[in-house]
Protein backbone atom coordinates (compact mmCIF):
# COMPACT_ATOMS: atom_id res chain seq x y z
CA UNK A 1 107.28 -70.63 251.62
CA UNK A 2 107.33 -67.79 248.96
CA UNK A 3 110.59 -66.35 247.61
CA UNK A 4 111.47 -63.15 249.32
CA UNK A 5 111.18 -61.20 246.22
CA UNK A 6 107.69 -61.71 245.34
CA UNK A 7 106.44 -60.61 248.99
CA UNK A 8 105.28 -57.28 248.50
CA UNK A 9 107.32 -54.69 250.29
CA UNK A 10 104.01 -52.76 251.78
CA UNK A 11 100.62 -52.69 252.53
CA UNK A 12 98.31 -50.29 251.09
CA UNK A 13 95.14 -49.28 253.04
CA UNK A 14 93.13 -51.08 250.44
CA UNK A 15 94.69 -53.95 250.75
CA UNK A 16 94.83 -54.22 254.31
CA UNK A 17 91.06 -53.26 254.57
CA UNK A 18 90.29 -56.16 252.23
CA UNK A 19 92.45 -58.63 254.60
CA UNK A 20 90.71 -57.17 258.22
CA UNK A 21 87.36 -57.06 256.96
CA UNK A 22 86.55 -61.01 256.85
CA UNK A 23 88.27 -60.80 260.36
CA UNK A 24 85.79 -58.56 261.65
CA UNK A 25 83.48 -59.85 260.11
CA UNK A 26 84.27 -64.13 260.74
CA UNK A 27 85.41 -63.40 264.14
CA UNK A 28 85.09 -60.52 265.55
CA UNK A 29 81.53 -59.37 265.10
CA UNK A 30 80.13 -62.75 266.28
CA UNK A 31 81.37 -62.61 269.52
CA UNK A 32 80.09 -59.04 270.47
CA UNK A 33 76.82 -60.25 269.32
CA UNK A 34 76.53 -63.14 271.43
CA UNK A 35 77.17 -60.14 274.06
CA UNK A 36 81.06 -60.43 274.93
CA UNK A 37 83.67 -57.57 275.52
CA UNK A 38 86.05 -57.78 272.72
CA UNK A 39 89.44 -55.88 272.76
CA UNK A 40 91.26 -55.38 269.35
CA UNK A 41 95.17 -55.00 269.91
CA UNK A 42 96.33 -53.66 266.31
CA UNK A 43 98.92 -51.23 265.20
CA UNK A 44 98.85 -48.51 262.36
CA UNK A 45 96.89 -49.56 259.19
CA UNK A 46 94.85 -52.26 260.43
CA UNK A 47 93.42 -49.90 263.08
CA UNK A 48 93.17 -47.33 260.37
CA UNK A 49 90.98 -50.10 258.37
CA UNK A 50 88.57 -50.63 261.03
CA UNK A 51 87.88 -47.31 261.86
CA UNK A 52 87.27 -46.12 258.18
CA UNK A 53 84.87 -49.13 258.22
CA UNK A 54 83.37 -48.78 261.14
CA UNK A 55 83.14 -44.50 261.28
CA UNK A 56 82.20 -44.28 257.67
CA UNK A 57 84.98 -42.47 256.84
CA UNK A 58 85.96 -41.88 253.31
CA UNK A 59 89.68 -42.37 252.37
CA UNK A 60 91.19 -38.66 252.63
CA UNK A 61 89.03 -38.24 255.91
CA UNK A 62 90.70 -41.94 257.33
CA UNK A 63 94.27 -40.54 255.98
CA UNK A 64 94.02 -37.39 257.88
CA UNK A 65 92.65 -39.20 260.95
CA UNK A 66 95.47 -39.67 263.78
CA UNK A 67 95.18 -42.77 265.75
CA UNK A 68 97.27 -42.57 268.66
CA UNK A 69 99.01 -45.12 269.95
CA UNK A 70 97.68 -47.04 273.40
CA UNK A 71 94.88 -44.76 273.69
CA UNK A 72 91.08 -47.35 274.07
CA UNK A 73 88.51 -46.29 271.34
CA UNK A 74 85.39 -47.49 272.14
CA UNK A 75 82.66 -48.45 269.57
CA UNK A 76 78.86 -49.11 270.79
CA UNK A 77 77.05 -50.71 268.45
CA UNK A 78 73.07 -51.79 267.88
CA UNK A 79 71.72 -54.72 267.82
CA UNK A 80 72.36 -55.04 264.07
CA UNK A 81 76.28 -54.30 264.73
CA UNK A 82 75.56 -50.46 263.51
CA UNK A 83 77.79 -48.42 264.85
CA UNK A 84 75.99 -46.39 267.51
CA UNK A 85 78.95 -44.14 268.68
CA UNK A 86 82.49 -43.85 269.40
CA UNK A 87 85.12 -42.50 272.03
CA UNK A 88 88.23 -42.73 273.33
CA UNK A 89 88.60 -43.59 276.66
CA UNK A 90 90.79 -40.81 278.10
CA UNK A 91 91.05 -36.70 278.86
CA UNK A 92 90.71 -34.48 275.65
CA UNK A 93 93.57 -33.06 275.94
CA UNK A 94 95.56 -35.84 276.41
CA UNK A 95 94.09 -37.10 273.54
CA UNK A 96 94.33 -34.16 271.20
CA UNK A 97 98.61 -33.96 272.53
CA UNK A 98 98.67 -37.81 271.61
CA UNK A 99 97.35 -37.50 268.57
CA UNK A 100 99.55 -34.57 267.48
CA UNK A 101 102.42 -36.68 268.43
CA UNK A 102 100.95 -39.44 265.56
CA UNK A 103 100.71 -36.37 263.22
CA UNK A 104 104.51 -34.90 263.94
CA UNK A 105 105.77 -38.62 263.49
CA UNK A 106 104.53 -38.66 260.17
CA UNK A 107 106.03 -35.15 259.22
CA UNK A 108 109.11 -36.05 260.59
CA UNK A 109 109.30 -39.16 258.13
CA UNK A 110 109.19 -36.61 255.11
């Protein structure tokens, strides 16, 4: 077990894409090509990760992107795992009041 001090004390974006990639890519990505449902569970930057992957987005685009919390997003991809589209699976404006809520969270942090 490492000492306590040399754990880092965060998790950048960068560093957390470079850990969720393999994931999605070892694990992940082979199962919805063999045709299976899969369900990713995640919280804050790991979600963040996948969906700057996965939309394209560049890293001020991904930092102003609210993901709120509980709310499905759906990816469809093609048959060569290329994203085809994405939605969330709920009203638009619930969705546009939930992800305000992400955004005044973060304000009220500064």
């Amino acid at each position: 077990m490492l000492p306590p001090d040399v754990l880092p004390q965060t998790e950048s974006l960068k560093i957390t894409v470079d850990r969720v990639l393999p994931y999605w890519y070892d694990t992940i990505c082979p199962q919805v090509i063999a045709g299976q449902r899969v369900v990713v569970v995640a919280h804050g930057n790991s979600l963040r990760a996948i969906v700057k992957y996965l939309a394209g987005m560049s890293e001020s685009e991904i930092l102003e992107y609210n993901i709120p919390t509980a709310c499905p997003l759906v990816f469809e991809f093609d048959q060569d795992m290329k994203p085809l589209k994405n939605y969330y699976l709920m009203d638009e404006q619930e969705l546009k009041a939930r992800q305000e809520a992400v955004a005044n969270q973060a304000k009220a942090k500064l």
